[in-house]
N, C-alpha and C. Protein backbone atom coordinates (compact mmCIF):
# COMPACT_ATOMS: atom_id res chain seq x y z
N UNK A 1 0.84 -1.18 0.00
CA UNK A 1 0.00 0.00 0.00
C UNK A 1 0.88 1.24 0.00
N UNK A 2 0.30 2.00 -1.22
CA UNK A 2 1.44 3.62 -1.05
C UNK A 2 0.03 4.62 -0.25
N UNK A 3 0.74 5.16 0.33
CA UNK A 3 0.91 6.15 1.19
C UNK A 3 1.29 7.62 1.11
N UNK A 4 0.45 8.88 0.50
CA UNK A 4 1.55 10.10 0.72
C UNK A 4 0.68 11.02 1.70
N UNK A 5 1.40 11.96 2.28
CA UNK A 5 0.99 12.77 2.81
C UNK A 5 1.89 13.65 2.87
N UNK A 6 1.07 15.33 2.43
CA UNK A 6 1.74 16.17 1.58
C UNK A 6 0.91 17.45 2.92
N UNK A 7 1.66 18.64 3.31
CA UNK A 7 0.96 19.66 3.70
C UNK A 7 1.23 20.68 2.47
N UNK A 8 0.23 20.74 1.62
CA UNK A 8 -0.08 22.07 0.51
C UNK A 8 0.26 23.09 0.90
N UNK A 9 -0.25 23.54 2.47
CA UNK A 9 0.27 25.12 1.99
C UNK A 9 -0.65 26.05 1.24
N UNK A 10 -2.07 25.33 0.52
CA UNK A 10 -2.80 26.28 -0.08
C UNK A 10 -2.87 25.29 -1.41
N UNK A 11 -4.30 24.62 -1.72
CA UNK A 11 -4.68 23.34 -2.15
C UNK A 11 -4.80 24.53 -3.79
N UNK A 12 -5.46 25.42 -3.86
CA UNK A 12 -5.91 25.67 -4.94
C UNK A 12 -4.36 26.19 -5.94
N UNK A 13 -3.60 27.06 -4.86
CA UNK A 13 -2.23 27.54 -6.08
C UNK A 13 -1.77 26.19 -6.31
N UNK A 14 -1.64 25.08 -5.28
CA UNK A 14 -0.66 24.14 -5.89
C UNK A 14 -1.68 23.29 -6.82
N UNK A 15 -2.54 23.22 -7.25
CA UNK A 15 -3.56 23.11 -8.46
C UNK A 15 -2.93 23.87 -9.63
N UNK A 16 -3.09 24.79 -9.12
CA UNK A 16 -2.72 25.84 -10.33
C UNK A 16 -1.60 25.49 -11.25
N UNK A 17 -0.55 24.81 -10.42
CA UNK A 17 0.88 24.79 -10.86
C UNK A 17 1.05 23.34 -11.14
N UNK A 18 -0.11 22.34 -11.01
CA UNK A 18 -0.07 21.37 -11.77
C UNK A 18 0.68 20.76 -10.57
N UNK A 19 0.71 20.64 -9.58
CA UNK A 19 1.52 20.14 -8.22
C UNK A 19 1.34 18.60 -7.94
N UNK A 20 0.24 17.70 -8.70
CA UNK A 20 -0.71 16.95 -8.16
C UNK A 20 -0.26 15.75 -9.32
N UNK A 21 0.51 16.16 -10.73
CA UNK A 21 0.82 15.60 -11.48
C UNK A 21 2.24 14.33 -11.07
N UNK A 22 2.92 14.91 -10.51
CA UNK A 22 3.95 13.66 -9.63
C UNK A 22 2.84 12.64 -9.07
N UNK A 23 2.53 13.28 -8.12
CA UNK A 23 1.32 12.19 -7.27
C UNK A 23 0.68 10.98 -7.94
N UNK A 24 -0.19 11.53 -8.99
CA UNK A 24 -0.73 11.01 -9.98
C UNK A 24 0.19 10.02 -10.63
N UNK A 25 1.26 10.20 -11.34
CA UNK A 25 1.91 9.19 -11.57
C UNK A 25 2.51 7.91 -10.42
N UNK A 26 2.76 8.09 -9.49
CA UNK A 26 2.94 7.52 -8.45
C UNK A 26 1.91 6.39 -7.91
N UNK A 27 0.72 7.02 -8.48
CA UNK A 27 -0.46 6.23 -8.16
C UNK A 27 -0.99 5.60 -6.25
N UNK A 28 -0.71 6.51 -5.60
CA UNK A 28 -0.72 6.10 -4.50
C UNK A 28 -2.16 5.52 -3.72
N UNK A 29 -2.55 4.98 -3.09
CA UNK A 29 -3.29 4.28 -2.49
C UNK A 29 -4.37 5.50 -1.77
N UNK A 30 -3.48 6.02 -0.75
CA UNK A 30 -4.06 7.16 0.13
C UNK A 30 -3.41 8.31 -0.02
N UNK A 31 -4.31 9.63 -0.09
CA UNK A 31 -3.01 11.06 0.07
C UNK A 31 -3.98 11.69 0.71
N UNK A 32 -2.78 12.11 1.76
CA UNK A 32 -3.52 12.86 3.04
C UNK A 32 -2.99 13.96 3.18
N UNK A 33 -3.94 15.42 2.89
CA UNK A 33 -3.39 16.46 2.31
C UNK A 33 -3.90 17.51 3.46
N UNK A 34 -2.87 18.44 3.65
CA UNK A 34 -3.60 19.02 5.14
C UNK A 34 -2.92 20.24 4.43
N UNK A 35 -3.70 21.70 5.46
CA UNK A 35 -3.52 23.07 5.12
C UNK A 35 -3.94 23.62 3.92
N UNK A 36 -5.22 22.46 3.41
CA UNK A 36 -5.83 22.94 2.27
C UNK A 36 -6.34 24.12 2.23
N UNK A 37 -6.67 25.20 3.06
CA UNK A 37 -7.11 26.75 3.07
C UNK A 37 -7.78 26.66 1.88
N UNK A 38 -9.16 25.72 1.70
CA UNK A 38 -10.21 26.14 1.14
C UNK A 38 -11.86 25.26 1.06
N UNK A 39 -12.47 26.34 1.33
CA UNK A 39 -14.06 25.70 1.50
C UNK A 39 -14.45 24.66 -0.03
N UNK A 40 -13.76 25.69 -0.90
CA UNK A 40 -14.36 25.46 -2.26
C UNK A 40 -13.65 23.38 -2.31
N UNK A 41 -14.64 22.94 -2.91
CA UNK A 41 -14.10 21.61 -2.98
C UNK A 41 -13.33 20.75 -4.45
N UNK A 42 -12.94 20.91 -5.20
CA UNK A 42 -13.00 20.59 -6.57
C UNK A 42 -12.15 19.10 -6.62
N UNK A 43 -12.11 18.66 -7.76
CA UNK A 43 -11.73 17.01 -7.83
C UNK A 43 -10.18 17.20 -8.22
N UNK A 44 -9.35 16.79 -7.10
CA UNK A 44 -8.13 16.86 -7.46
C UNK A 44 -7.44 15.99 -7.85
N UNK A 45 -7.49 14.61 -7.85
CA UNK A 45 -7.14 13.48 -8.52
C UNK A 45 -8.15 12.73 -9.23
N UNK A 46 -8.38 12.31 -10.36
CA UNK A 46 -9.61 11.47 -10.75
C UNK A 46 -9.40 9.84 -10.09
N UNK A 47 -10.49 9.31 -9.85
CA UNK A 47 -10.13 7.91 -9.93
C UNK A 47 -10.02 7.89 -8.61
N UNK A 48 -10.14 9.05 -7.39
CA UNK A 48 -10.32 8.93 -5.69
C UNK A 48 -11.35 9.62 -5.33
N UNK A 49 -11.89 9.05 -4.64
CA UNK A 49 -12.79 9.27 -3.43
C UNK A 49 -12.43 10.48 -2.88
N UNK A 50 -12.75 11.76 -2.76
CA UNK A 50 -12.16 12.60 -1.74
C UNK A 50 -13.28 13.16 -0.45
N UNK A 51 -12.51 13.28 0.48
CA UNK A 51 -13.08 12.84 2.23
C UNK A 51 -12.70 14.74 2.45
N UNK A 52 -13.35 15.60 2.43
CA UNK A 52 -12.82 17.04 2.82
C UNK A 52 -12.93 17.33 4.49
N UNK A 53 -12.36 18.10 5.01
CA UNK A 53 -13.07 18.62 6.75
C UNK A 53 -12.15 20.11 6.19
N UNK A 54 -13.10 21.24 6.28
CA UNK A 54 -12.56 22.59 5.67
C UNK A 54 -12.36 23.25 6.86
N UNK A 55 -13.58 23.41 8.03
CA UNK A 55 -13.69 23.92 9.03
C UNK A 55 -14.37 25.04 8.54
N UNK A 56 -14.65 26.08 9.70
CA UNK A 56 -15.58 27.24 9.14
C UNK A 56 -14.87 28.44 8.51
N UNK A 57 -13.40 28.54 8.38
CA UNK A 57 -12.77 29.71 8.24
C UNK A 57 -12.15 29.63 7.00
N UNK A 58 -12.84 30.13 6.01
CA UNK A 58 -12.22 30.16 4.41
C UNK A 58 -11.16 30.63 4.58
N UNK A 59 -9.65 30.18 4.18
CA UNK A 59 -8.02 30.00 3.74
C UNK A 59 -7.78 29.80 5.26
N UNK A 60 -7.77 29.06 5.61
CA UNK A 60 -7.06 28.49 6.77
C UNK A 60 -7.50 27.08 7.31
N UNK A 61 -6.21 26.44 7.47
CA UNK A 61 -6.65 25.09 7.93
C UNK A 61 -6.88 24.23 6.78
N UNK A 62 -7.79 23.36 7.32
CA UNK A 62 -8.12 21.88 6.36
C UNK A 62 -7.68 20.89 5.75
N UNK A 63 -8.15 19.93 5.94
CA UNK A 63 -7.59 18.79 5.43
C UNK A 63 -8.21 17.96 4.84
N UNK A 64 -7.82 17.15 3.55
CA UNK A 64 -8.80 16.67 3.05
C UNK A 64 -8.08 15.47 2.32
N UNK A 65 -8.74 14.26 2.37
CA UNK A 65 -8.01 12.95 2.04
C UNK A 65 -8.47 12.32 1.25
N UNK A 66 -7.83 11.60 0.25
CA UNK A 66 -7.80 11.10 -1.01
C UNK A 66 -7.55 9.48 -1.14
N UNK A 67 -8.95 8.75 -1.66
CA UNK A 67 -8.41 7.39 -1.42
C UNK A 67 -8.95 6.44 -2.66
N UNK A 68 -8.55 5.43 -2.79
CA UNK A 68 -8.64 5.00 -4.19
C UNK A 68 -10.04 4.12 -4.12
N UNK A 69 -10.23 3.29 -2.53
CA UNK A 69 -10.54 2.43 -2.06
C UNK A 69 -11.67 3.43 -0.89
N UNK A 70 -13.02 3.30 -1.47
CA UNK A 70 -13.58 3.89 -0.26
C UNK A 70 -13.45 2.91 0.83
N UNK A 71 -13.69 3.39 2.25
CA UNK A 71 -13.37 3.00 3.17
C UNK A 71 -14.86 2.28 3.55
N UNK A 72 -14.70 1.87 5.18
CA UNK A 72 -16.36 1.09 5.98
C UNK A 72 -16.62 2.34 6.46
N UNK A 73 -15.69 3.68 6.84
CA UNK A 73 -16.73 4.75 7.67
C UNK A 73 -15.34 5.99 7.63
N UNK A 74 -16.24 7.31 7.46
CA UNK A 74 -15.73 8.47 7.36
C UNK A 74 -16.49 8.89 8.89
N UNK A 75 -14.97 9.46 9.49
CA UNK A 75 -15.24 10.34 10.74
C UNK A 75 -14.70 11.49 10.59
N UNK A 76 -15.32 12.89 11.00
CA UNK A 76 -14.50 14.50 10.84
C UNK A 76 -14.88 14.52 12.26
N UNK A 77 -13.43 15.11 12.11
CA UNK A 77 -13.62 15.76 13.71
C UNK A 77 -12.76 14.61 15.01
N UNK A 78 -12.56 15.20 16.19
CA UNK A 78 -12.77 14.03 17.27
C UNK A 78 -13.85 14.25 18.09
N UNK A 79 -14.66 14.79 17.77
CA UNK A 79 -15.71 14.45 18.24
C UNK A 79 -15.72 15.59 19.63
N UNK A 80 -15.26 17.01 19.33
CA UNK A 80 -15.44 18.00 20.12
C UNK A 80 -15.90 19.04 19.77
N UNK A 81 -16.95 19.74 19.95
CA UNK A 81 -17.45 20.77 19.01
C UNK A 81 -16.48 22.25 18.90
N UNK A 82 -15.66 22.36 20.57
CA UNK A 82 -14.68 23.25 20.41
C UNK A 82 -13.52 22.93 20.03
N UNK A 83 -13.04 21.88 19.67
CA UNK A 83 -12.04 21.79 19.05
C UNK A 83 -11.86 21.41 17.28
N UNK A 84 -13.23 21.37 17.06
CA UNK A 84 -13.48 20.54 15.88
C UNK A 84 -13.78 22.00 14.92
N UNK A 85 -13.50 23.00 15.49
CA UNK A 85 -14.24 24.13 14.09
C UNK A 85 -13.14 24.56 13.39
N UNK A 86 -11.95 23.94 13.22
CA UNK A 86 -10.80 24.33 12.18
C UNK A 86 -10.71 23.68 10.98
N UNK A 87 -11.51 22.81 10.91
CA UNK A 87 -11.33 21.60 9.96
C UNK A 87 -9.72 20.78 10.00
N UNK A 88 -9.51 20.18 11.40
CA UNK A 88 -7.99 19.43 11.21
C UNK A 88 -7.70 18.11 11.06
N UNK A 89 -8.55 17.08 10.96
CA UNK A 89 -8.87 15.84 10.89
C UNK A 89 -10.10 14.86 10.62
N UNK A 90 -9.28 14.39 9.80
CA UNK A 90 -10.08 12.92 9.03
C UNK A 90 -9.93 11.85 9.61
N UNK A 91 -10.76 10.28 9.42
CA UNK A 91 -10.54 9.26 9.78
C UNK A 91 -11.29 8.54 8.87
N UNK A 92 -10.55 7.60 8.16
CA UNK A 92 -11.27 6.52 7.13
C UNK A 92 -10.70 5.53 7.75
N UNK A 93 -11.99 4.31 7.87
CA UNK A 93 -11.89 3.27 8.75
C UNK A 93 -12.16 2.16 7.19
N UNK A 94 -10.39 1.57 7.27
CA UNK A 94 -10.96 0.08 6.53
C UNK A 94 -11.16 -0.73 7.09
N UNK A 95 -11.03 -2.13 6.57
CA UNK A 95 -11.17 -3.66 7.28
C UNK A 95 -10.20 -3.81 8.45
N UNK A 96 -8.60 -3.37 8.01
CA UNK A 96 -7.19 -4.08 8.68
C UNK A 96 -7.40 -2.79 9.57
N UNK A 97 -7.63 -1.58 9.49
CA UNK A 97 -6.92 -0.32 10.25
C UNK A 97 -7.46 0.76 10.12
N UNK A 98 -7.30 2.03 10.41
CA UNK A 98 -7.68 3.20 10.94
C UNK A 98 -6.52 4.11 9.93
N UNK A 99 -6.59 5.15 9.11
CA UNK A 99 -5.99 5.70 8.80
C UNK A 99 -6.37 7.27 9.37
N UNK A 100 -5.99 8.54 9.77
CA UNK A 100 -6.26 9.83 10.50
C UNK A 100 -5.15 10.64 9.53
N UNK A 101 -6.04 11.79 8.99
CA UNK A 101 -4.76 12.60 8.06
C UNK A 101 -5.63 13.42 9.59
N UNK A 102 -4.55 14.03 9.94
CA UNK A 102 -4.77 15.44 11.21
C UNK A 102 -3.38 16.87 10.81
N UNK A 103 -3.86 17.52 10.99
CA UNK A 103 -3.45 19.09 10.88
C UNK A 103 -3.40 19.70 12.28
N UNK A 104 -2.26 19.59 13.14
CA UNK A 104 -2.23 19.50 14.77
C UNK A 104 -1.86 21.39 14.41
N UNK A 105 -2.95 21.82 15.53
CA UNK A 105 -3.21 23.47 15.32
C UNK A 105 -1.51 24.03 15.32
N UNK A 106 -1.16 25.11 15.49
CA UNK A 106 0.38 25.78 15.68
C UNK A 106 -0.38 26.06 17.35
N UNK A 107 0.44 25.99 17.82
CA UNK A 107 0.84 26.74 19.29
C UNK A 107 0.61 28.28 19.28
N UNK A 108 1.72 29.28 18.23
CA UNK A 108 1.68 30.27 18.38
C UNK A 108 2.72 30.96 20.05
N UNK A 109 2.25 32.15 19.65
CA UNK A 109 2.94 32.90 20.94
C UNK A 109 1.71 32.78 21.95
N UNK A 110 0.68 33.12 21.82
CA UNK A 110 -0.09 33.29 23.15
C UNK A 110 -0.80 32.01 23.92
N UNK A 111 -0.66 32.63 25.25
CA UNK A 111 -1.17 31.30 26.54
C UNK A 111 -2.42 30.76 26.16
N UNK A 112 -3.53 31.48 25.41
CA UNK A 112 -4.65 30.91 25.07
C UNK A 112 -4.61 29.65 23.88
N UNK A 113 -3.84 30.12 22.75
CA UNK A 113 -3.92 28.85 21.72
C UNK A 113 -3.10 28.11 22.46
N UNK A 114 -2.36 28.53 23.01
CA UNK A 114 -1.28 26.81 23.24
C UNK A 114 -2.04 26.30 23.97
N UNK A 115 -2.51 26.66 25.50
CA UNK A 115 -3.90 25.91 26.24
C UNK A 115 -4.27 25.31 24.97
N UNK A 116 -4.86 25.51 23.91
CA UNK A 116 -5.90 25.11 23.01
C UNK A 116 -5.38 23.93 22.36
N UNK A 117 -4.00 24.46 22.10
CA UNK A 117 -3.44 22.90 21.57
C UNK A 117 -2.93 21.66 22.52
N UNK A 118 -2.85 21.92 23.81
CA UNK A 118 -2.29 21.81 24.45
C UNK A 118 -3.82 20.19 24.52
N UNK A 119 -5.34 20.80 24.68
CA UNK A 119 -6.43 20.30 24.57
C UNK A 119 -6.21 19.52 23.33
N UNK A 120 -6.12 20.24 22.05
CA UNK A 120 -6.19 19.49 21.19
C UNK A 120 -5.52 18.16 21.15
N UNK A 121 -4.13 18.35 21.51
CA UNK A 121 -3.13 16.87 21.76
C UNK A 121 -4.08 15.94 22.05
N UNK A 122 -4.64 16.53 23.73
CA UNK A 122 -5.03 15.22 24.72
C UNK A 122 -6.13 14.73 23.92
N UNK A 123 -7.30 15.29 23.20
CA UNK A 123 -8.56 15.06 22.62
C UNK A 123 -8.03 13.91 21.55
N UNK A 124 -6.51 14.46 20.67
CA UNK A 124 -6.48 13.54 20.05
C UNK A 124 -5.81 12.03 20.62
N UNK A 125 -4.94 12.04 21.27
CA UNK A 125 -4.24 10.95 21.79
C UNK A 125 -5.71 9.84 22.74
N UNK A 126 -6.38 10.68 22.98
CA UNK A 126 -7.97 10.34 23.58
C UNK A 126 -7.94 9.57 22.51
N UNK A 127 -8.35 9.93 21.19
CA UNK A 127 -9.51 9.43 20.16
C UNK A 127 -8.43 8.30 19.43
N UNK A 128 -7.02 8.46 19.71
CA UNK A 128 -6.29 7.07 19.06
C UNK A 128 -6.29 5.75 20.01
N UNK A 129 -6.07 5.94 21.51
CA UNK A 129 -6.04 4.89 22.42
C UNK A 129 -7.38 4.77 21.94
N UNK A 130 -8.45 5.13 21.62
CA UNK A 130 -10.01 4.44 21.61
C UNK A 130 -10.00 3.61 20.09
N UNK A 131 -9.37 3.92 19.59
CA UNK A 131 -9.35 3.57 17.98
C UNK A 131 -8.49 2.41 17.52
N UNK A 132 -7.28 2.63 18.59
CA UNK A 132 -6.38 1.36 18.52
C UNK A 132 -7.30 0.53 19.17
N UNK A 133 -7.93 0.19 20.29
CA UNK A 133 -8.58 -0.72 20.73
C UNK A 133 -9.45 -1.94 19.90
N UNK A 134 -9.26 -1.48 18.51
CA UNK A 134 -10.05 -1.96 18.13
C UNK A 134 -9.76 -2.59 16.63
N UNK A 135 -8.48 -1.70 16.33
CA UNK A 135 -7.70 -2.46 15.24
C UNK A 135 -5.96 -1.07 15.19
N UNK A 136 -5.28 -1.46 14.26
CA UNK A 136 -4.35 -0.71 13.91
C UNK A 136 -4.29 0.99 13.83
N UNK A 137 -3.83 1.59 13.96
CA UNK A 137 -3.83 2.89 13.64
C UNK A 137 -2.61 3.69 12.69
N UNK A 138 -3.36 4.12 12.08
CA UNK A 138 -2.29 5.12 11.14
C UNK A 138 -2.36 6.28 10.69
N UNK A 139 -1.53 6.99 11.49
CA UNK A 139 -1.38 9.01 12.15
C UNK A 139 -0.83 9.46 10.54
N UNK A 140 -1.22 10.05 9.91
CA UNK A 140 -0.06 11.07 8.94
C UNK A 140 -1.04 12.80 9.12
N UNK A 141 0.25 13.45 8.91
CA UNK A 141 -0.50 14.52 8.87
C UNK A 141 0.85 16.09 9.47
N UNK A 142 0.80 17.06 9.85
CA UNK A 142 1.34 17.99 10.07
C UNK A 142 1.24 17.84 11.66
N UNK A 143 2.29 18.36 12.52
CA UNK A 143 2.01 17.89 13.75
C UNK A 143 2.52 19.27 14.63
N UNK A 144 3.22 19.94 13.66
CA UNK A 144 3.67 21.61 14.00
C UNK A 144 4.41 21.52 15.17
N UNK A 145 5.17 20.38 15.55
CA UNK A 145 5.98 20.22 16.14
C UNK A 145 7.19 19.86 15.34
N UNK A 146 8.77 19.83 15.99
CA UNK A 146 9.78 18.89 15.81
C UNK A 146 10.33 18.56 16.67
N UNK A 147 10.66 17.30 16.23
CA UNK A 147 11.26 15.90 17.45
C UNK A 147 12.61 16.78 17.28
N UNK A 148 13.52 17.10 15.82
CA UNK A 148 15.05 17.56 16.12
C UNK A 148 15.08 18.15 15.41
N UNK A 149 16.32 18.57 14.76
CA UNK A 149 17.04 19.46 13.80
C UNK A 149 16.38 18.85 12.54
N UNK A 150 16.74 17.48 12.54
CA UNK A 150 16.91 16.92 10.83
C UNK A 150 15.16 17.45 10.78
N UNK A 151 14.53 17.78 11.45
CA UNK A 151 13.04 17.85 10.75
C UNK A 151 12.92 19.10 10.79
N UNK A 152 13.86 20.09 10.49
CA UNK A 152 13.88 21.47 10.32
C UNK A 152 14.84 21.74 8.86
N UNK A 153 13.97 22.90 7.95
CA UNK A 153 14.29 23.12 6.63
C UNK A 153 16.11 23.78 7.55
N UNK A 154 17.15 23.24 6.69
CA UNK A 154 18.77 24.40 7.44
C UNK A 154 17.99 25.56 7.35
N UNK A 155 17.45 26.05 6.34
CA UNK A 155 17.58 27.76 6.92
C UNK A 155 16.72 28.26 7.64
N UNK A 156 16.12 27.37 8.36
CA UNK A 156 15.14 27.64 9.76
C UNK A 156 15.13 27.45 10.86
N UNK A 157 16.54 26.55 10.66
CA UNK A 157 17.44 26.45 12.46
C UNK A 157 17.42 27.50 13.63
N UNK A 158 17.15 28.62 12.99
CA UNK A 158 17.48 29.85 14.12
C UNK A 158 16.86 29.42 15.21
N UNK A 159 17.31 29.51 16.42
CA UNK A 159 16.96 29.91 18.27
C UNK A 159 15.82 28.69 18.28
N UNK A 160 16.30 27.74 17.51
CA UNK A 160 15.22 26.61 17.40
C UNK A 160 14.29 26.45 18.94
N UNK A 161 14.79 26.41 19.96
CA UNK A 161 14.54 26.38 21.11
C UNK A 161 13.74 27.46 21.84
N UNK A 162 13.57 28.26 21.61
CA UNK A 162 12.88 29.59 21.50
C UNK A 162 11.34 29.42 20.46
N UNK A 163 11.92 28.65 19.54
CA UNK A 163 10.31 29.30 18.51
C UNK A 163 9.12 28.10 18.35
N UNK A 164 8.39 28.70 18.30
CA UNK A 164 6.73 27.78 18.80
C UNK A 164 6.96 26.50 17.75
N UNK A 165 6.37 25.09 18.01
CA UNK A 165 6.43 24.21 17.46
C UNK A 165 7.63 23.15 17.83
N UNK A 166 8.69 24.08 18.77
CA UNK A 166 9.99 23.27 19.20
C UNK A 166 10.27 23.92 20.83
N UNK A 167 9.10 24.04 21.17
CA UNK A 167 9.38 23.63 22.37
C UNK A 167 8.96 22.28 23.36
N UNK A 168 9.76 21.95 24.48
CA UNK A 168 9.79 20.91 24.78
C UNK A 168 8.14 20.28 25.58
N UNK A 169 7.53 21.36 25.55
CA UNK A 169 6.08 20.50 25.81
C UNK A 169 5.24 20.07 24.84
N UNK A 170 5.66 20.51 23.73
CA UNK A 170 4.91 20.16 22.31
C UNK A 170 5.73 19.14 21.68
N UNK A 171 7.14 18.85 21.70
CA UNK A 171 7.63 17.35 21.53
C UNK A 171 7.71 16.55 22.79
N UNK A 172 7.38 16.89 23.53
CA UNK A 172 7.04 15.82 25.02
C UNK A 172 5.58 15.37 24.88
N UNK A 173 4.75 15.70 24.23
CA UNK A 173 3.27 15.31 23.43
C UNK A 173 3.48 14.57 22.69
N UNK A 174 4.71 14.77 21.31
CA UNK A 174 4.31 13.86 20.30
C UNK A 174 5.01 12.52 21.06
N UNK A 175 6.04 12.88 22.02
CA UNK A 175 6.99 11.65 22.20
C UNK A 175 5.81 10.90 22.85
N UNK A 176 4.89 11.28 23.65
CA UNK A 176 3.88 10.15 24.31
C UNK A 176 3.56 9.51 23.57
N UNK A 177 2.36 10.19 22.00
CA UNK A 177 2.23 10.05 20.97
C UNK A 177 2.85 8.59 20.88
N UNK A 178 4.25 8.81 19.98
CA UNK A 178 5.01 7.89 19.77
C UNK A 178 5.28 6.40 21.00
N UNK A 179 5.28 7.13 22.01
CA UNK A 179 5.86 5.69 22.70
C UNK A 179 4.61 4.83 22.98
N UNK A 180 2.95 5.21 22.63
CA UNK A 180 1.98 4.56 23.08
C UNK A 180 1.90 3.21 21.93
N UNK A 181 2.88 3.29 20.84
CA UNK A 181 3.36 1.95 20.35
C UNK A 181 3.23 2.78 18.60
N UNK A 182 3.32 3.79 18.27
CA UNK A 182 3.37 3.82 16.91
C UNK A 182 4.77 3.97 16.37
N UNK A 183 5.26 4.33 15.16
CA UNK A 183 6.46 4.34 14.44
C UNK A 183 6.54 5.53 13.73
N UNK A 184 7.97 6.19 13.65
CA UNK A 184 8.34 7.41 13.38
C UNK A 184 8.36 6.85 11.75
N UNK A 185 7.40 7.10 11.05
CA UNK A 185 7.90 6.37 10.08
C UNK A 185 9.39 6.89 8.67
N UNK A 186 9.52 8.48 8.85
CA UNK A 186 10.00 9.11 8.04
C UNK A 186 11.80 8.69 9.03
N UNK A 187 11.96 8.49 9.98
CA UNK A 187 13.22 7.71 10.77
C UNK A 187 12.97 6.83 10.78
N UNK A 188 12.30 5.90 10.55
CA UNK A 188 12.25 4.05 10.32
C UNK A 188 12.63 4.03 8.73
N UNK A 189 12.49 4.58 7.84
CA UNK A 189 12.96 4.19 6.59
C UNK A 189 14.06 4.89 5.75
């Protein structure tokens, strides 16, 4: 089974620029596309199923997943009405497993969003221990954190330690994340 998951950055310019044409040849199974910043919905690969969660705020956010193989059940959301109005997560449930494209909010500078993400984590790590219970799970998606350096572009190294997304309570989240039995998969291969 191929697998991509891509954060756009803005679903409609990279349309524009024909962005979707690699993919396409590749032929992948699932593509789990987050930071789509748009309500508007249009068919971006032929030949997939597409699963949208936009949220209420036209150009910001969203994620929306692409599958060749409809699934047994589409879930948006985790199932919180205050955490659920950004549009940041999908869940297509097959036979073997659980696949989740999620768009984990930014932190930011102020005490209120990080509280917010801080919620969001637990809501989600909530909704995977309930999900593993019951078969496999499989996380892709933007997580606006980094575990280290190597997952930083070089010319964005600056005061790494200092800037939102790399501080140590937001990779002390994903590391739970990780140690509750999943795989780093982009360092496993």
């Amino acid at each position: 089974m191929k697998l991509i998951c891509w954060n756009v950055n803005g679903l409609m310019a990279c349309m524009e620029k024909n962005g979707f044409e690699p993919i396409l040849a590749l032929s992948p199974d699932i593509v789990c596309l987050q930071e789509v910043k748009t309500q508007r919905r249009p068919k971006v690969l032929p030949g997939y199923h597409h699963y949208w969660e936009t949220g209420e705020r036209e150009g910001y956010a969203g994620v929306l997943t692409l599958a060749k193989r409809e699934p047994l059940d589409v879930r948006m959301g985790l199932g919180n009405e205050s955490l659920d109005r950004e549009g940041r997560i999908i869940t297509l449930e097959y036979e073997a497993f659980y696949i989740i494209n999620a768009y984990s909010p930014n932190a930011q500078s102020g005490p209120e969003r990080r509280a917010y993400r801080a919620r969001w984590d637990e809501a989600l790590f909530s909704y995977v221990r309930e999900l593993k219970e019951n078969k496999p799970v499989i996380i892709c998606g933007d997580f606006n954190v980094t575990r280290s350096a190597i997952d930083i572009f070089p010319e964005n190294t600056r005061l790494q330690e200092q800037e939102k997304g790399y501080i140590s309570e937001e990779r002390d989240r994903l590391e739970t994340l990780l140690d509750s039995g999943f795989v780093d998969a982009f360092r496993h291969l």
